[in-house]
Protein backbone atom coordinates (compact mmCIF):
# COMPACT_ATOMS: atom_id res chain seq x y z
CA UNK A 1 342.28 206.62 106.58
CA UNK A 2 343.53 207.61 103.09
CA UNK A 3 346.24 209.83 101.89
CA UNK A 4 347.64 211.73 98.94
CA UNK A 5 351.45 210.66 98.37
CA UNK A 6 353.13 213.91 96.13
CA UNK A 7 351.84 212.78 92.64
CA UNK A 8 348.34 212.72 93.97
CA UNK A 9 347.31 209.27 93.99
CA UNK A 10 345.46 207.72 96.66
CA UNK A 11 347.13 205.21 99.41
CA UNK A 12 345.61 203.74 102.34
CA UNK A 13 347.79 204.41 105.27
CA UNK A 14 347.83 202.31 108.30
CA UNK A 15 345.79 202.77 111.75
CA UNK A 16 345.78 199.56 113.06
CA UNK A 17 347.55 196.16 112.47
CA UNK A 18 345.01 194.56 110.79
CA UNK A 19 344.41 195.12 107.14
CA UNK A 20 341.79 193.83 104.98
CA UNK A 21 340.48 194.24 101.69
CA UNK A 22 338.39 196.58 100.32
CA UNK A 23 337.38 198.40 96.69
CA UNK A 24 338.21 202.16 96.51
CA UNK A 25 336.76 204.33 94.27
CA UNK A 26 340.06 206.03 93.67
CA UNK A 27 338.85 208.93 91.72
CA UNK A 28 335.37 209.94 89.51
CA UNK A 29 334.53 208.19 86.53
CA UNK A 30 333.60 204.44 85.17
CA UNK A 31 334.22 201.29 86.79
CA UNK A 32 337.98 201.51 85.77
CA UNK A 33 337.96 203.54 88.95
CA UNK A 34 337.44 201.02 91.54
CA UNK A 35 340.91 199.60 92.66
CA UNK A 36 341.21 196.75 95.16
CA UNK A 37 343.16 197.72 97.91
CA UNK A 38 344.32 196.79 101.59
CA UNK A 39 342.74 199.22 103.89
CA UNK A 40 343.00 199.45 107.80
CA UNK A 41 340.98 196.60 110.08
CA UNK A 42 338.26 198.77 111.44
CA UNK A 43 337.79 198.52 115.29
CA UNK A 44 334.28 199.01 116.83
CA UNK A 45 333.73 202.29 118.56
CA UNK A 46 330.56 202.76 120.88
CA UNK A 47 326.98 201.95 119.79
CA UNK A 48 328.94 200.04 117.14
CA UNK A 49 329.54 196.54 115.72
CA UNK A 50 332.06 195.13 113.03
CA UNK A 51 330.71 193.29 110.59
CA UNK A 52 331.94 190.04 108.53
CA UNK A 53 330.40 191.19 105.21
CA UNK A 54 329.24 188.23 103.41
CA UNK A 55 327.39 189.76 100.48
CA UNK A 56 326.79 193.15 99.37
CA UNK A 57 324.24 194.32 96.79
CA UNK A 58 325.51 196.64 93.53
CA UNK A 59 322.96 198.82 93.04
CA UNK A 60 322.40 201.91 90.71
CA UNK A 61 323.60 204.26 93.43
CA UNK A 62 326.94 202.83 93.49
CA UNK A 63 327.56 203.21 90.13
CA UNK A 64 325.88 207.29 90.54
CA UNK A 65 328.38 207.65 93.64
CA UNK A 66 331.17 206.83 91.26
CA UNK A 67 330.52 209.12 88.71
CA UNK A 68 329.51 211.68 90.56
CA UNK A 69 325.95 211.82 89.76
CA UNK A 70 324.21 211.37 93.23
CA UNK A 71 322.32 214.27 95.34
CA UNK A 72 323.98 216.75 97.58
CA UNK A 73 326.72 216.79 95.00
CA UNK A 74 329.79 214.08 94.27
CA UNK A 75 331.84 212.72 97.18
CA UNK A 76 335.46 213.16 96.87
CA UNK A 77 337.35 210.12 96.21
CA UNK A 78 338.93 208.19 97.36
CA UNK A 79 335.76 206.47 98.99
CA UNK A 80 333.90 202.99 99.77
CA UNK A 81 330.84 202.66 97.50
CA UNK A 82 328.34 200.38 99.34
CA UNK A 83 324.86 200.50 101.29
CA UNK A 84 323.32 197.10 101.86
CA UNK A 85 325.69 194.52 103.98
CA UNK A 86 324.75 191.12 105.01
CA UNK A 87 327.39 189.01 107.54
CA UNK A 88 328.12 188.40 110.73
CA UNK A 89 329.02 190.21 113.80
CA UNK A 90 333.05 190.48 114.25
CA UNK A 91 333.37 192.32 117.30
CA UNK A 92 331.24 194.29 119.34
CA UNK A 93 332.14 197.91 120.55
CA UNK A 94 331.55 199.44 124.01
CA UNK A 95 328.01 200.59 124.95
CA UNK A 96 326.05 197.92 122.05
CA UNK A 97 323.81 196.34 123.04
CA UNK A 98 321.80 193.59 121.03
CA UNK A 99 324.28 192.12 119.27
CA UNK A 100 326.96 189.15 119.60
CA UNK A 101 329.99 187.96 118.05
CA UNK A 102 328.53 185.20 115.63
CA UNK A 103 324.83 186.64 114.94
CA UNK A 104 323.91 186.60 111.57
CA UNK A 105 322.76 190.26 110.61
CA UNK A 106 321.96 192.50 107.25
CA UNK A 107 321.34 196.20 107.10
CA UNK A 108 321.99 199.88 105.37
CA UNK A 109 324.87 201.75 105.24
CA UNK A 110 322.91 205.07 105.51
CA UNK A 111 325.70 206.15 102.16
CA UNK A 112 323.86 209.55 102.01
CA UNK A 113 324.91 210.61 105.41
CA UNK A 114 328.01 208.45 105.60
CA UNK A 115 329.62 209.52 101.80
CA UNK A 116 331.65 206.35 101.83
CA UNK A 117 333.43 206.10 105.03
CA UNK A 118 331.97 203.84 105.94
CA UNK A 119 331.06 202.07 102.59
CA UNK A 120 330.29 198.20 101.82
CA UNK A 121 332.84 197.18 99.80
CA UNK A 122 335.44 195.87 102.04
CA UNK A 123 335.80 192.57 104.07
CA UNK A 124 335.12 193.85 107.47
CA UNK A 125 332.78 196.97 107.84
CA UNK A 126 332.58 199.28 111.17
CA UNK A 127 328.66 199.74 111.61
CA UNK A 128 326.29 201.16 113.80
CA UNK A 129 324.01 198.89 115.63
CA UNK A 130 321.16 200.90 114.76
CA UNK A 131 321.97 200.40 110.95
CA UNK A 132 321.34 196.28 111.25
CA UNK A 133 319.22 193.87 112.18
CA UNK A 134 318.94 190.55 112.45
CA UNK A 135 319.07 187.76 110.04
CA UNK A 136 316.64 185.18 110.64
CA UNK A 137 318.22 181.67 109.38
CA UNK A 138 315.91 180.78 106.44
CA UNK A 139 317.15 183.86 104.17
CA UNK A 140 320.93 183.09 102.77
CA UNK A 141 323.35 186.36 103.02
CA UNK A 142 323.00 187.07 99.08
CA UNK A 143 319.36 187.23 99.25
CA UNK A 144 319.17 188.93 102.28
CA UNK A 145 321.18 191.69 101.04
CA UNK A 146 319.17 192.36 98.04
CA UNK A 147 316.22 193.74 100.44
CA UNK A 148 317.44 197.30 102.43
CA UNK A 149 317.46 199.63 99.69
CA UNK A 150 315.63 198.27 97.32
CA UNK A 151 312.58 197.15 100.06
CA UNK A 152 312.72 200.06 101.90
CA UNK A 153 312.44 202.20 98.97
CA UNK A 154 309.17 200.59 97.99
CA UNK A 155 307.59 200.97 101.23
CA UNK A 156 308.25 204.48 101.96
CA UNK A 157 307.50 205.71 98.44
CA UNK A 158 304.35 203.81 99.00
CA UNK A 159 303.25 205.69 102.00
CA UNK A 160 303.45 208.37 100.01
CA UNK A 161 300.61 207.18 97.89
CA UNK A 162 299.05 206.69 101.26
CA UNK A 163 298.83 210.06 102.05
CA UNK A 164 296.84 210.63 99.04
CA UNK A 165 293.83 208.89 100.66
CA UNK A 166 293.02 207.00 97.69
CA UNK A 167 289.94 204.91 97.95
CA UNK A 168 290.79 201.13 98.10
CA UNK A 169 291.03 199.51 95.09
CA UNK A 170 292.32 202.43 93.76
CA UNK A 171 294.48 201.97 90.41
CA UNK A 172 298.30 202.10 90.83
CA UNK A 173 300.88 201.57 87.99
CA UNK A 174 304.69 200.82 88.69
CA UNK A 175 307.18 200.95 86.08
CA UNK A 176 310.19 198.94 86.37
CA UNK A 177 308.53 195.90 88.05
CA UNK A 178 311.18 193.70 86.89
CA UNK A 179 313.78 195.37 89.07
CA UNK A 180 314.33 195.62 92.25
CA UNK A 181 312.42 198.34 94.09
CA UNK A 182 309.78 198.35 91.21
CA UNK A 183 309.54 194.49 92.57
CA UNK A 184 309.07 194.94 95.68
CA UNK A 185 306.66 197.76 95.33
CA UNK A 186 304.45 195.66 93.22
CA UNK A 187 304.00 192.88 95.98
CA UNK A 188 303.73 195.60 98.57
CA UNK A 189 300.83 197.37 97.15
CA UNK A 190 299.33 194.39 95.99
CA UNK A 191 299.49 193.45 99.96
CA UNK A 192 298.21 196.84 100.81
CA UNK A 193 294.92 196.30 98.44
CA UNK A 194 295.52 198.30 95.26
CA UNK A 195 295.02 197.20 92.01
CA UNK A 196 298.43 197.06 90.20
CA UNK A 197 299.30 197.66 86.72
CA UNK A 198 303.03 196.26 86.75
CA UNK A 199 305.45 197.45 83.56
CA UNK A 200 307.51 194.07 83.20
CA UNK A 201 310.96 193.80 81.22
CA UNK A 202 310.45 191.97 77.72
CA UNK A 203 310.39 188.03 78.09
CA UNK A 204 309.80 189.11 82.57
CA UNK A 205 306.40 188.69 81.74
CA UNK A 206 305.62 185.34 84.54
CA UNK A 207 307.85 186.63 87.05
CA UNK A 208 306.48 189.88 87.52
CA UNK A 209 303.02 187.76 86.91
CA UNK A 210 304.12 185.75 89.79
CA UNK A 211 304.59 188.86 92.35
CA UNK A 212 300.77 189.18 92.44
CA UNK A 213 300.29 191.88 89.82
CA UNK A 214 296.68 192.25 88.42
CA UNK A 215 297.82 193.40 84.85
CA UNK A 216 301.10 192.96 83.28
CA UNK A 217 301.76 195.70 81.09
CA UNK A 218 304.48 195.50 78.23
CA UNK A 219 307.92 197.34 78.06
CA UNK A 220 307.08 198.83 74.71
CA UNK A 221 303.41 199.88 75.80
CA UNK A 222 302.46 203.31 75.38
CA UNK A 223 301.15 203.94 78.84
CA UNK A 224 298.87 206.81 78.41
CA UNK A 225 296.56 203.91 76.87
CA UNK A 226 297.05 201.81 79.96
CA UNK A 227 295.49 204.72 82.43
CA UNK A 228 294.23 206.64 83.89
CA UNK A 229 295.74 205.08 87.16
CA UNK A 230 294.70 207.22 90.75
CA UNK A 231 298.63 206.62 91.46
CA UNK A 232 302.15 206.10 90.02
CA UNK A 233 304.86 204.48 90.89
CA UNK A 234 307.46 205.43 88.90
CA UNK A 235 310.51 203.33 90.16
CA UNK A 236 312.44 203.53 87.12
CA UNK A 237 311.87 206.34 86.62
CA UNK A 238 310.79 206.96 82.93
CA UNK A 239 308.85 210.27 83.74
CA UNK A 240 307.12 211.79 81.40
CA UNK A 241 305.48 208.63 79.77
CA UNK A 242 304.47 207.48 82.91
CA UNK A 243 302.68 210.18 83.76
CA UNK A 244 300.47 210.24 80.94
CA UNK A 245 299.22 207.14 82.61
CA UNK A 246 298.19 208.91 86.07
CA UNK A 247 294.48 210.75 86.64
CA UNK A 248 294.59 214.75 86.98
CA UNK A 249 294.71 215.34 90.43
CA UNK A 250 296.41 211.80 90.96
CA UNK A 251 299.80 211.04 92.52
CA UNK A 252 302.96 210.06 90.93
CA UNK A 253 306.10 209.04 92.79
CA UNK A 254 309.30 208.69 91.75
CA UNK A 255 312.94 207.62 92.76
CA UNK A 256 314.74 210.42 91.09
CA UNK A 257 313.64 214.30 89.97
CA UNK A 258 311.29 213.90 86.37
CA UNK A 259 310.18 216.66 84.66
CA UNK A 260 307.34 218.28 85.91
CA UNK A 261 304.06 218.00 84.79
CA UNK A 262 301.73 220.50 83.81
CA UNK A 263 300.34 222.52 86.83
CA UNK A 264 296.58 222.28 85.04
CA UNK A 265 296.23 219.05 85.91
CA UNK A 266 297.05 219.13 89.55
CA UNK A 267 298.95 215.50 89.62
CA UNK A 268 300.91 215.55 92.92
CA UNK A 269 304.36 214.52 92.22
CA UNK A 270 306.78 212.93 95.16
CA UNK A 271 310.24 211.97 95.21
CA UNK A 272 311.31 208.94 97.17
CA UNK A 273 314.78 209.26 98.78
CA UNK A 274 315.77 206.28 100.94
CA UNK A 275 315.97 207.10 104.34
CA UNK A 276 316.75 204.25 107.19
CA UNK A 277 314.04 202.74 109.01
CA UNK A 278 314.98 199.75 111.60
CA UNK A 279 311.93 198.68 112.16
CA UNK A 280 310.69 198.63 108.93
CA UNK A 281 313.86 196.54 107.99
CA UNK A 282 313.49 193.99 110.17
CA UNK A 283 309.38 193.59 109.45
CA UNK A 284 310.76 193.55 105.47
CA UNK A 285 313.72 190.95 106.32
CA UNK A 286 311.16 189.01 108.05
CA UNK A 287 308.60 189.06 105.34
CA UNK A 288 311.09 187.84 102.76
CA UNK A 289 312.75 185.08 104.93
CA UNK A 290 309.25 183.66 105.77
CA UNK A 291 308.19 183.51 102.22
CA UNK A 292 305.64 186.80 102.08
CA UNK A 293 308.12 188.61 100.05
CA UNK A 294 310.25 187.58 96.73
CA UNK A 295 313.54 188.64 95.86
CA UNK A 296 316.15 187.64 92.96
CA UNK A 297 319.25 187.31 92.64
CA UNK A 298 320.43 187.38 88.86
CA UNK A 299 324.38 186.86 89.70
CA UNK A 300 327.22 186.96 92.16
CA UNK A 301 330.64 187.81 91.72
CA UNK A 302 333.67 188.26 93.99
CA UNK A 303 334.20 191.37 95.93
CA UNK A 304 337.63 191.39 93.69
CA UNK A 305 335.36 191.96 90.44
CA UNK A 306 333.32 195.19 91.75
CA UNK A 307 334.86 196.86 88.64
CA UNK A 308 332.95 194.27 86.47
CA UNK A 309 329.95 193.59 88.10
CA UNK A 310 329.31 197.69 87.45
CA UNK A 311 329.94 197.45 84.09
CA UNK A 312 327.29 194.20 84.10
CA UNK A 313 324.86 196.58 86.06
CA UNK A 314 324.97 199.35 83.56
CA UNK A 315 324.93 197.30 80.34
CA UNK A 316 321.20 196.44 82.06
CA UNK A 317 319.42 193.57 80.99
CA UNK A 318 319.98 191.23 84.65
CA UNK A 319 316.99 189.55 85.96
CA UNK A 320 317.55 190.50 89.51
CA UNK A 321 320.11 192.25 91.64
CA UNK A 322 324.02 191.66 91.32
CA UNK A 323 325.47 190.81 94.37
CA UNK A 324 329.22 190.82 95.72
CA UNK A 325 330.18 188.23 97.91
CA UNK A 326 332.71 187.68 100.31
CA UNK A 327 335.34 184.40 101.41
């Protein structure tokens, strides 16, 4: 656990006789709040398993959780940014079943219920079995941990767009295809038989091409021309632009609140907050480790240089996710 010593900084203090390392977000602010540290060797309590984390994804929400800017309000520091893992099993706790010591796994920290403790920024994480599955051998730890968040995401904000009962074939437009839920959504409503309209990065054009989207649509495109779509996916989200590009009476669904639009022309807006779903992880794991799926990986840095790789992450510009290995 962590302490306050008198002048109010943050220590770790010692519960077992392990320690291992770990990046604290010490208080609220920029990267120059993440401090390496040694924190206690977690121990696996029931319905748990420790896991060797391998790789662990930077995304967007880690850099929110350390400002502040996340929903339900900023989590007091000091705190372990962190929601996709990929490792091994450690050690398993009393009353787990389905995992060994040795088996390759990946999986979500559920960070909005868990605010940090745990988080997966450290060497060894304490994680419930029911927040991993398994990793098949033909996806690599850094790849594999580029899918929870940024998969899941995609898929659920999809079925939203299900609900809608659009006709198939409908039109759907997602912005941000060159990232990483923007990505993933593209391929996934490509597979579900939509016609996509994907926004691509400048000089992204092929490999958002290349994830099965019908139309490429510029960066720098106004995209009330582009339209009108029966559905957007707003993964970005850019809000009002892209709903100029969406039907009245058409859906638009987005991964943080936008501004609303205007009640006349009855456009249903959604907004897509991750929540875990195991088996929907391990069918999107699957699907990327057998080839049905595409993820990237634009860089990897040491867990030591989580301070960095956030400031890389918010400068934008990466072709893919940013991802943290480990040993």
């Amino acid at each position: 656990m962590y302490v306050r010593n008198r002048t109010g900084a943050c220590r770790a203090e010692a519960v077992y006789s392990g320690r291992v390392l770990g990046v604290v977000a010490a208080a609220l602010g920029g990267p120059e709040v993440l401090q390496v540290t040694e924190l206690p060797e977690p121990e696996a309590g029931p319905g748990q398993v420790v896991v060797r984390t391998r790789a662990v994804c930077v995304h967007p929400a880690d850099i929110a959780a350390t400002t502040g800017e996340i929903p339900r309000g900023p989590v007091p520091p000091p705190f372990l940014p962190g929601w996709d893992i990929a490792g091994e099993v450690a050690s398993v706790g009393p009353d787990t079943a389905g995992f060994r010591v040795g088996d390759r796994v990946v999986g979500m920290i559920p960070w909005y219920s868990t605010r940090g403790a745990p988080g997966g920024y450290a060497e060894f994480v304490a994680a419930d079995a029911d927040w991993l599955v398994p990793l098949p051998d033909e996806l690599d730890f850094v790849s594999a941990a580029t899918v929870p968040l940024n998969a899941q995401t995609a898929h659920q904000g999809l079925s939203l767009v299900s609900l809608a009962m659009l006709p198939a074939g409908s039109s759907i437009l997602v912005t941000g295809a060159s990232g990483g839920v923007g990505g993933f959504a593209t391929q996934l409503a490509v597979q579900g038989g939509y016609r996509v309209l994907a926004q691509a990065s400048h000089g992204d054009e092929q490999w958002v091409h290349g994830l099965g989207a019908h139309e490429v649509v510029s960066r720098s495109a106004d995209l009330a021309t582009v339209g009108p779509v029966a559905a957007v996916f707003d993964a970005v989200p850019i809000g009002e632009a892209a709903a100029a590009a969406v039907e009245d009476n058409g859906v638009v669904i987005t991964t943080r609140p936008t501004p609303a639009i205007v009640p006349a022309r009855g456009v249903r807006q959604e907004l897509q907050l991750i929540r875990l779903d195991r088996e929907l992880l391990a069918d999107l794991v699957g699907q990327v480790a057998a080839g049905q799926l595409r993820t990237r990986v634009a860089a990897t840095m040491p867990l030591t240089e989580a301070a960095d790789a956030h400031r890389r992450v918010s400068a934008g510009g990466l072709r893919g996710k940013l991802v943290l290995t480990v040993g």
